[in-house]
N, C-alpha and C. Protein backbone atom coordinates (compact mmCIF):
# COMPACT_ATOMS: atom_id res chain seq x y z
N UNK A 1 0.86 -1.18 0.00
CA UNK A 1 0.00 0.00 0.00
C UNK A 1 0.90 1.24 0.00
N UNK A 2 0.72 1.89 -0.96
CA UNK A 2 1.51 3.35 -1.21
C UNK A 2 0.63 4.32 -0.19
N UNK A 3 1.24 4.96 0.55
CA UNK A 3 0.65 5.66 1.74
C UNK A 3 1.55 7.32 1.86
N UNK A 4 0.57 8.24 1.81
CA UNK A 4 1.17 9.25 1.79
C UNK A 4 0.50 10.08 3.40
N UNK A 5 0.92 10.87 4.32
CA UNK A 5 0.51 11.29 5.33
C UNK A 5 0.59 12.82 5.37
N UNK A 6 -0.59 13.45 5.12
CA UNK A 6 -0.19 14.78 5.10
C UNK A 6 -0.64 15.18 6.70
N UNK A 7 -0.13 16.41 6.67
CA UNK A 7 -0.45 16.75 8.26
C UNK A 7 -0.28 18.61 8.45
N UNK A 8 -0.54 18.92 9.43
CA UNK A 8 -0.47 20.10 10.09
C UNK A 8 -0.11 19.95 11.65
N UNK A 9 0.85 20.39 11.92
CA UNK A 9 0.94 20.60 13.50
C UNK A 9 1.37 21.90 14.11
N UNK A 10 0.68 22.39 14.79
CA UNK A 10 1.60 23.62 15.60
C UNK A 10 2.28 23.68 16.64
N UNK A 11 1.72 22.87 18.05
CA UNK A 11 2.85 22.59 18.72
C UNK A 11 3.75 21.27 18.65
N UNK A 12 3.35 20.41 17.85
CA UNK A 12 4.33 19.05 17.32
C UNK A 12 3.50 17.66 17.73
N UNK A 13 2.01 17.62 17.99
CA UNK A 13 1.82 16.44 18.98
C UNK A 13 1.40 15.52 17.23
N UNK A 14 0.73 16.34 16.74
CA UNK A 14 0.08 16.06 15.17
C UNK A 14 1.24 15.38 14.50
N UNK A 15 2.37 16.05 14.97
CA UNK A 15 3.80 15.22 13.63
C UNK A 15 4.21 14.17 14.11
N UNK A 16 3.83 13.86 15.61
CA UNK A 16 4.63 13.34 16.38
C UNK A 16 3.67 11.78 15.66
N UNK A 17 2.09 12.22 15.48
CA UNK A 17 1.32 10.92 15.36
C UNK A 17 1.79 10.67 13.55
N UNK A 18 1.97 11.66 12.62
CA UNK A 18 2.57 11.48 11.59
C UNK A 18 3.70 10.62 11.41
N UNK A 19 4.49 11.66 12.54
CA UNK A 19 6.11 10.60 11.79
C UNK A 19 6.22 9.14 12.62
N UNK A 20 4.99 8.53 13.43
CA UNK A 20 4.60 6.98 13.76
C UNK A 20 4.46 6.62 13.18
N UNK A 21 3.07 7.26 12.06
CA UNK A 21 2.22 6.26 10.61
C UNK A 21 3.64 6.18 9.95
N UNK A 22 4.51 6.97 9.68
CA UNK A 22 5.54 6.87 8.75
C UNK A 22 6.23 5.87 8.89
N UNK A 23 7.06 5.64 9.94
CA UNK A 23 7.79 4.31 10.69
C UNK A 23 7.08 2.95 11.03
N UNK A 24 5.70 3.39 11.11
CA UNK A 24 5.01 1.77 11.10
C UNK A 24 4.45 1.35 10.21
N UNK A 25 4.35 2.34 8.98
CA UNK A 25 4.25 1.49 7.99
C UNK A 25 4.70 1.99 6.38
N UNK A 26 5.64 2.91 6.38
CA UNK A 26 6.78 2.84 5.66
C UNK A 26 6.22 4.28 4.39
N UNK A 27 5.21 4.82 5.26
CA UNK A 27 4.73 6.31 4.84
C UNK A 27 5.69 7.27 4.05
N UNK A 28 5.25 7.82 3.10
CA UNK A 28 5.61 9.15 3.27
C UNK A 28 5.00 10.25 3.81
N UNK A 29 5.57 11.54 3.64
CA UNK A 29 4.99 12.60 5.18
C UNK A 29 5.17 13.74 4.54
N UNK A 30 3.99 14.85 4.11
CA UNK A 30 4.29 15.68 4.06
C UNK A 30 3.32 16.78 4.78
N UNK A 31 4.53 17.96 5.27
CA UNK A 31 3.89 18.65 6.56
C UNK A 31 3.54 20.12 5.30
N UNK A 32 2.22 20.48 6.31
CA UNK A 32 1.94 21.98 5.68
C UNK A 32 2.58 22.77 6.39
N UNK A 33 3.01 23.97 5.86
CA UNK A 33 3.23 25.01 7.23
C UNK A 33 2.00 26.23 6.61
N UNK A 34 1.78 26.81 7.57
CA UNK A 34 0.84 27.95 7.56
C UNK A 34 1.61 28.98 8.33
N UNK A 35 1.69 30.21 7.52
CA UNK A 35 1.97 31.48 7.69
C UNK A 35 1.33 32.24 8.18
N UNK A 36 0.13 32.19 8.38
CA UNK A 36 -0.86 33.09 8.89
C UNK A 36 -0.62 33.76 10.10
N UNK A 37 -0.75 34.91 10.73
CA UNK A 37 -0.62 35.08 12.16
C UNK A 37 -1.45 35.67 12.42
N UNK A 38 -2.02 35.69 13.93
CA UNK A 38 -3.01 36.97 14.15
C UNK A 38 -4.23 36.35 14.08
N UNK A 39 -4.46 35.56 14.26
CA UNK A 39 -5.45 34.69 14.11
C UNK A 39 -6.71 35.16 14.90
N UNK A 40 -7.67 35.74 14.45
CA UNK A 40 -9.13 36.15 15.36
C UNK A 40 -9.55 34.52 15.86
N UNK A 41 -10.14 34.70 16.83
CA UNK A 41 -11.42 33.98 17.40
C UNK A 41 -12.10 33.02 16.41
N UNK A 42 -12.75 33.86 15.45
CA UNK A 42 -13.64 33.40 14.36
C UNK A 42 -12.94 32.57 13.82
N UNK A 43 -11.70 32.84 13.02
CA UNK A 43 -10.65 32.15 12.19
C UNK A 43 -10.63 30.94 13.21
N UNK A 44 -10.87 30.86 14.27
CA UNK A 44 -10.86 29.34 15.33
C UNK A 44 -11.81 28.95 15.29
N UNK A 45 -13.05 29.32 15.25
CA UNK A 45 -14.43 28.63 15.51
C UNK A 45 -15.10 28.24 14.15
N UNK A 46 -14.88 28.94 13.16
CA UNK A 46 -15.08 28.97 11.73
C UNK A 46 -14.35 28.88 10.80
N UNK A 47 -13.53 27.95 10.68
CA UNK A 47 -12.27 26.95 9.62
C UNK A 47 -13.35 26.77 8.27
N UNK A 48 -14.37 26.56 9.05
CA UNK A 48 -15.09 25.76 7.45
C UNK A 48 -15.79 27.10 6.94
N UNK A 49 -15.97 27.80 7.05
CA UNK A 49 -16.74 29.27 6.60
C UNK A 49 -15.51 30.05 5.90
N UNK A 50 -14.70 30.42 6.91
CA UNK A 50 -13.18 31.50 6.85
C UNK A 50 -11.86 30.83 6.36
N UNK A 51 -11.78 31.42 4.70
CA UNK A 51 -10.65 30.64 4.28
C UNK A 51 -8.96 32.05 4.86
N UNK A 52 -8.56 31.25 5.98
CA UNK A 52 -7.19 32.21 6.55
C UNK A 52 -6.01 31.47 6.49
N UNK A 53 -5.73 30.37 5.80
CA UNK A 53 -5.08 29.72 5.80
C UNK A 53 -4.04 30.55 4.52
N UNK A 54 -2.76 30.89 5.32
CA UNK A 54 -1.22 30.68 4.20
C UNK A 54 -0.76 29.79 4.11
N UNK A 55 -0.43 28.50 3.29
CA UNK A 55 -0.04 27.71 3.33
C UNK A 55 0.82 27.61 2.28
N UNK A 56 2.14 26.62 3.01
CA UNK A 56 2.92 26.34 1.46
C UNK A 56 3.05 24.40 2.53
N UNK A 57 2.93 23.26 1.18
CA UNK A 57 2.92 23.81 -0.22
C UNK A 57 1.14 24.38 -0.19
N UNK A 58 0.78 25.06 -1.61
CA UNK A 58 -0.71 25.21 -1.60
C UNK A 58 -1.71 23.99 -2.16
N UNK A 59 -0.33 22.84 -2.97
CA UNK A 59 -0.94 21.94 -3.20
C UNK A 59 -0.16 20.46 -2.95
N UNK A 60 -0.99 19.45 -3.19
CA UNK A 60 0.08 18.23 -2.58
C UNK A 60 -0.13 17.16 -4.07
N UNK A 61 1.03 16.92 -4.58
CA UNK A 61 0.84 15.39 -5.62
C UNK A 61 0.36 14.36 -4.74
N UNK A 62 -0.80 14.02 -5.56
CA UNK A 62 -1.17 12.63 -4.53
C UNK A 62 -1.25 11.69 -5.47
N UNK A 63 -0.89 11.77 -6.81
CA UNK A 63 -1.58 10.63 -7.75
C UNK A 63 -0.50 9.16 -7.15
N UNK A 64 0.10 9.15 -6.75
CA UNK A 64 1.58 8.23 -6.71
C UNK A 64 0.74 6.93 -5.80
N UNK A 65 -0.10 7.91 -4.92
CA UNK A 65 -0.42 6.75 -3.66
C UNK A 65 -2.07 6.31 -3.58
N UNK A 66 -1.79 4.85 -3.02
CA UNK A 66 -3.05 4.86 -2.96
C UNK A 66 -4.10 5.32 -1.79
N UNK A 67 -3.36 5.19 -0.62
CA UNK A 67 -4.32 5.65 0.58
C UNK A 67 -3.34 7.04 0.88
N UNK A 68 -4.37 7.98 1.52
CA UNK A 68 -3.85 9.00 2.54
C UNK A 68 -4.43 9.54 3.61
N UNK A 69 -3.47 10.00 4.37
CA UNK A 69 -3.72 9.67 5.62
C UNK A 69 -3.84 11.50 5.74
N UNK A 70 -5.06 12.05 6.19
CA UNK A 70 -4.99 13.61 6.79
C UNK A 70 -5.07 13.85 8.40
N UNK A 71 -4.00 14.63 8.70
CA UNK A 71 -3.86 15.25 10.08
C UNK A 71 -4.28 16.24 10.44
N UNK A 72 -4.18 16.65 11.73
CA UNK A 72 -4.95 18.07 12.04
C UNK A 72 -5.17 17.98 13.59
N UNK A 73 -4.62 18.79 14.00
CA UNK A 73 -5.15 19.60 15.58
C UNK A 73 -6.47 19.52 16.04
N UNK A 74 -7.13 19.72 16.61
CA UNK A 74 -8.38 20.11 16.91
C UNK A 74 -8.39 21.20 17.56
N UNK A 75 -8.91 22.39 16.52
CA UNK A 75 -9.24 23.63 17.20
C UNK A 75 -10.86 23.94 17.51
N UNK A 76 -11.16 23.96 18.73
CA UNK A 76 -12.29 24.46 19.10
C UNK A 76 -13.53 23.41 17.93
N UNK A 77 -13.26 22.26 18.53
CA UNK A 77 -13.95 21.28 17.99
C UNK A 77 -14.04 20.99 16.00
N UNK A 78 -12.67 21.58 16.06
CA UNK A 78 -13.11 22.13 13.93
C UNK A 78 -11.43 21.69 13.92
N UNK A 79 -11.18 21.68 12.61
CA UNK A 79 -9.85 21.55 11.41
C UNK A 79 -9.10 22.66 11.68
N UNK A 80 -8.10 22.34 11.32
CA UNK A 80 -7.48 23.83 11.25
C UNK A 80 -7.94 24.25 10.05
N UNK A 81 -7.41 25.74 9.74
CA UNK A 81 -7.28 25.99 8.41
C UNK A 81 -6.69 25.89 7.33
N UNK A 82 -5.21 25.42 7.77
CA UNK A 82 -3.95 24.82 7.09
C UNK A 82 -4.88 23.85 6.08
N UNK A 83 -5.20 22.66 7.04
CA UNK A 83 -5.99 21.69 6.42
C UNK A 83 -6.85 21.90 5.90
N UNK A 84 -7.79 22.44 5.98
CA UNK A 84 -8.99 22.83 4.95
C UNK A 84 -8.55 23.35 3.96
N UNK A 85 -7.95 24.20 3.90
CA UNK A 85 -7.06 24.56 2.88
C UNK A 85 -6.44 23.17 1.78
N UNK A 86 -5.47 22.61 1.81
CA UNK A 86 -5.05 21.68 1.62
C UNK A 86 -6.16 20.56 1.01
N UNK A 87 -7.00 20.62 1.68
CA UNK A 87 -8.24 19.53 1.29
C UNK A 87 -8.94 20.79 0.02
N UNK A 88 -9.21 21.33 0.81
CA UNK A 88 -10.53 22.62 -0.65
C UNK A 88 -9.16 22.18 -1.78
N UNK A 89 -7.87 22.19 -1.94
CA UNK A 89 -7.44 22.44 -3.46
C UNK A 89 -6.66 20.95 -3.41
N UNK A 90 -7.29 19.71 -3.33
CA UNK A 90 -7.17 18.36 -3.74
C UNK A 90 -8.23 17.37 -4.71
N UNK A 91 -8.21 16.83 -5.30
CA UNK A 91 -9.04 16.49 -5.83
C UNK A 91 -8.71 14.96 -4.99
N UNK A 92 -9.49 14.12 -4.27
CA UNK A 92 -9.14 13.24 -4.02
C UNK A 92 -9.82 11.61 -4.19
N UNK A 93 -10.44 11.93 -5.67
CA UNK A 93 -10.93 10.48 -6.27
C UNK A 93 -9.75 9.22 -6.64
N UNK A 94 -10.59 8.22 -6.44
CA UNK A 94 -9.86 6.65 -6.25
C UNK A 94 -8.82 6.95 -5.35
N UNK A 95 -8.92 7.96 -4.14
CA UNK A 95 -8.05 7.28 -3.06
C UNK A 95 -8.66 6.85 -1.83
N UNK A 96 -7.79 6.15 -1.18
CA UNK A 96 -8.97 5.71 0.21
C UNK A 96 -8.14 6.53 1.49
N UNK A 97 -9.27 7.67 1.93
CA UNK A 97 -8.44 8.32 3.28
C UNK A 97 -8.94 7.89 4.36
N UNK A 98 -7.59 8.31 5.22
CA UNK A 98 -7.88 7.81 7.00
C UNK A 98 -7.50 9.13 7.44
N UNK A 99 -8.72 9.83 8.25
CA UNK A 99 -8.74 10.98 8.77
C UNK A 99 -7.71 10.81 10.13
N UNK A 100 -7.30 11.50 10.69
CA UNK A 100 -6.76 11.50 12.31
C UNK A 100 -6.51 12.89 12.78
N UNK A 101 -6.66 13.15 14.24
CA UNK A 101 -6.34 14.32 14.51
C UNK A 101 -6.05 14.05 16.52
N UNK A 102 -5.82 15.12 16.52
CA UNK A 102 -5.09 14.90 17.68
C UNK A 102 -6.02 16.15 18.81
N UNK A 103 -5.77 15.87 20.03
CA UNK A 103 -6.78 16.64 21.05
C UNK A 103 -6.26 17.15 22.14
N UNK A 104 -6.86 18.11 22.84
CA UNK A 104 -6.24 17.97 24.36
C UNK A 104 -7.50 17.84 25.16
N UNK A 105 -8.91 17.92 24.91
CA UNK A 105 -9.73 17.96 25.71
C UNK A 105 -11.12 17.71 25.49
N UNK A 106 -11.79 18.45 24.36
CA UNK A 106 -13.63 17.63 23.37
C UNK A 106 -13.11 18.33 22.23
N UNK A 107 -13.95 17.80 21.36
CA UNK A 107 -14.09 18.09 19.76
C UNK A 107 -14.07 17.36 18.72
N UNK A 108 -12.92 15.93 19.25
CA UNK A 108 -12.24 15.49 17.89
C UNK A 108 -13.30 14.47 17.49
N UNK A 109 -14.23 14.22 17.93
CA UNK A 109 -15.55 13.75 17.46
C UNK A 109 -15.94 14.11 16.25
N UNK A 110 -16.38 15.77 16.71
CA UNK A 110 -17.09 16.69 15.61
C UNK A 110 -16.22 17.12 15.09
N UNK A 111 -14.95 17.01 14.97
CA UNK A 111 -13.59 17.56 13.83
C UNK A 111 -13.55 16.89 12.79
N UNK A 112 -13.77 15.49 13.45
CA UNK A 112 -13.67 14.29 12.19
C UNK A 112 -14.91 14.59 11.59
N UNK A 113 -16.06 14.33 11.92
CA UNK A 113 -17.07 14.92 10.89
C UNK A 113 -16.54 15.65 10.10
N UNK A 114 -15.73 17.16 10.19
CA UNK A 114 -16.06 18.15 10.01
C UNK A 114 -15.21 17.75 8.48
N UNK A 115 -14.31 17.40 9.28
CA UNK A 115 -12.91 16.67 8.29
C UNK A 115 -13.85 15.58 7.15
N UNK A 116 -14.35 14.69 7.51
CA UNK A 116 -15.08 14.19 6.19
C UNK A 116 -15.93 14.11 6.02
N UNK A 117 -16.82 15.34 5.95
CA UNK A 117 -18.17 16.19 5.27
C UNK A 117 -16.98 16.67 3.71
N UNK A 118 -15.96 17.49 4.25
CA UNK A 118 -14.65 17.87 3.28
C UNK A 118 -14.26 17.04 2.74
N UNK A 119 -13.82 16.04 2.90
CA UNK A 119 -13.26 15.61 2.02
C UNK A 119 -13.78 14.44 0.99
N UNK A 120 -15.07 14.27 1.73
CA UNK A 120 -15.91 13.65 0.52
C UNK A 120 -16.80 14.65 -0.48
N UNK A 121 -16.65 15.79 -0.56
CA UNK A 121 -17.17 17.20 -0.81
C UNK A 121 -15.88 16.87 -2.22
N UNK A 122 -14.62 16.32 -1.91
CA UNK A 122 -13.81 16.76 -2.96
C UNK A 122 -13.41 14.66 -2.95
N UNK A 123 -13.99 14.25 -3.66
CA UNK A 123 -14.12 13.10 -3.94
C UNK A 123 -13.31 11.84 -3.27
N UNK A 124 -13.04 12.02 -2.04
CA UNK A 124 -12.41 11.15 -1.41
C UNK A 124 -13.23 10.17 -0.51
N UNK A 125 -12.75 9.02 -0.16
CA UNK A 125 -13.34 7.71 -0.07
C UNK A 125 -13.22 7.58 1.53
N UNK A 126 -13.74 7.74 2.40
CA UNK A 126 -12.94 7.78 3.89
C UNK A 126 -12.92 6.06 4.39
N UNK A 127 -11.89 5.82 4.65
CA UNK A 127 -12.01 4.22 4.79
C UNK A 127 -11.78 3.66 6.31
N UNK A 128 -11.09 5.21 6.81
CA UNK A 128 -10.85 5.03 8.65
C UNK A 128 -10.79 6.48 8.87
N UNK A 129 -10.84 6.35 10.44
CA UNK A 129 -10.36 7.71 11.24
C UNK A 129 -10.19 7.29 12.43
N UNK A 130 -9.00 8.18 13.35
CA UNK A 130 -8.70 8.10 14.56
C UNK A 130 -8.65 9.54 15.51
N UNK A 131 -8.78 9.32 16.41
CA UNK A 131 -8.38 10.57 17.59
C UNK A 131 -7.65 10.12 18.32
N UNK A 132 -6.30 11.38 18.97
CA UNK A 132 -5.58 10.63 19.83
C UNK A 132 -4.94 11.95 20.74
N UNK A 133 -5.16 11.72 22.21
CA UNK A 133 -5.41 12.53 22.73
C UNK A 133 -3.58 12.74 23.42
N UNK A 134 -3.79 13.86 22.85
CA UNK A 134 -2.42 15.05 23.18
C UNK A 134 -1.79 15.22 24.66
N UNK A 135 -2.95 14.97 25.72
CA UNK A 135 -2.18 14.93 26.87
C UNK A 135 -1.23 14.34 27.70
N UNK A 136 -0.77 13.57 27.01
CA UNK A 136 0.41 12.11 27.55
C UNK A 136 2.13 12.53 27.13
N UNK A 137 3.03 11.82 27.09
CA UNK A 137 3.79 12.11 26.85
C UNK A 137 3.99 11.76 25.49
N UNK A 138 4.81 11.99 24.76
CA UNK A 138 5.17 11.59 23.25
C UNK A 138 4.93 10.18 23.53
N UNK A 139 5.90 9.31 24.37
CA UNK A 139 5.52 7.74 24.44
C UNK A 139 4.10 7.34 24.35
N UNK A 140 3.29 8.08 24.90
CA UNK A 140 1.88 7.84 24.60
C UNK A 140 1.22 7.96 23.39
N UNK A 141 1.43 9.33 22.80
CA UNK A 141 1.14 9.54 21.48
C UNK A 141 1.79 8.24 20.49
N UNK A 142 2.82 7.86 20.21
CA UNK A 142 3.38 6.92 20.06
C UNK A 142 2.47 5.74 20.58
N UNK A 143 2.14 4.96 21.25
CA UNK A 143 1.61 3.82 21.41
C UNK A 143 0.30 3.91 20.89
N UNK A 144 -0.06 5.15 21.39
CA UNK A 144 -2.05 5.06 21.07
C UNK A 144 -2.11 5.30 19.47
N UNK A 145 -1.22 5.52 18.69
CA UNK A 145 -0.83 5.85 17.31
C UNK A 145 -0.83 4.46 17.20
N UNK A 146 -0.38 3.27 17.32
CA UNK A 146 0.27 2.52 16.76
C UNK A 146 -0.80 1.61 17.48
N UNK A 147 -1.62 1.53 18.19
CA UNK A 147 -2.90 0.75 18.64
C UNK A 147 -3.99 1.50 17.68
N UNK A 148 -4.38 2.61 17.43
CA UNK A 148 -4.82 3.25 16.14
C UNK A 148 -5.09 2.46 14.93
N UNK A 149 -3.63 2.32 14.93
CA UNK A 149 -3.51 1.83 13.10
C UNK A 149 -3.82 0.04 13.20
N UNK A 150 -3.47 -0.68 14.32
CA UNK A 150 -3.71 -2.19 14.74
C UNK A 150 -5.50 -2.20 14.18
N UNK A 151 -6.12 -1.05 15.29
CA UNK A 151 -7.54 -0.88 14.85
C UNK A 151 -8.17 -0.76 13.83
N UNK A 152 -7.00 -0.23 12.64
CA UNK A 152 -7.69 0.01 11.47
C UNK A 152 -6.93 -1.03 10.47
N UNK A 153 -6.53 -2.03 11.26
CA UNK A 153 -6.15 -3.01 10.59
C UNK A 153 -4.84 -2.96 9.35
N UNK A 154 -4.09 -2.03 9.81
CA UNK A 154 -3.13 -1.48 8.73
C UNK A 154 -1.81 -1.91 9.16
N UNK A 155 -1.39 -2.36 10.62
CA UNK A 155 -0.01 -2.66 10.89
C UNK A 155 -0.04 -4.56 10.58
């Protein structure tokens, strides 16, 4: 399985569950960065309304692989904007995605929705999703990553 992992992280817990999928099952990884600063309120509560996302790259080659894997924070129960971004300019027919995002406290419930309402909006197939909660140490992120993917039957 050709596996590509895109992601967004701002304080590192998101890359940390990235660069696992990568090592457990032989991923590639590519990170957005977002430029944006200054970020209002709204720009947090309304990702899917408010396009504030700077991002490079603005777009990702995906034809190479067959599954991909999208990351993302959970802000205030929603996507970032990095990611929405990233998803609004993909076209993502005949691939099969596995949503994941990472937490410190509620949301990633309604993130994942939020995450694939999107990305079946732009023709993608959702075949899994995970949440994995940010408050532990990296070793944790790390294990519950890798019990994750056991779950979705991929290791």
């Amino acid at each position: 399985m050709r596996s590509l992992v895109i992601y967004y992280s701002k304080s590192g817990n998101t890359g940390i569950v990235a660069d696992t999928i990568k090592k457990s099952i032989n991923a590639h990884v590519k990170e957005i960065t977002d430029y944006t600063f200054n970020r209002t309120v709204a720009d947090y509560l309304f990702t899917s309304l408010i396009d504030s996302a700077s991002i490079e790259p603005r777009k990702v080659d995906i034809e190479y692989y067959e599954t991909i894997f999208i990351g993302t924070p959970v802000w205030f129960g929603s996507i970032t904007p990095a990611i929405k971004k990233i998803i609004d300019n993909t076209d993502f027919k005949n691939k099969n995605i596995i949503l994941f995002n990472t937490y410190k406290k509620v949301g990633e419930d309604l993130a994942i929705k939020r995450m694939a309402r999107l990305v079946k909006k732009h023709n993608g197939k959702i075949v899994g999703a995970f949440s994995i909660s940010s408050r532990g140490t990296i070793e944790d992120l790390e294990e519950c990553t890798i019990e994750a993917l056991k779950g979705l039957n991929i290791t």
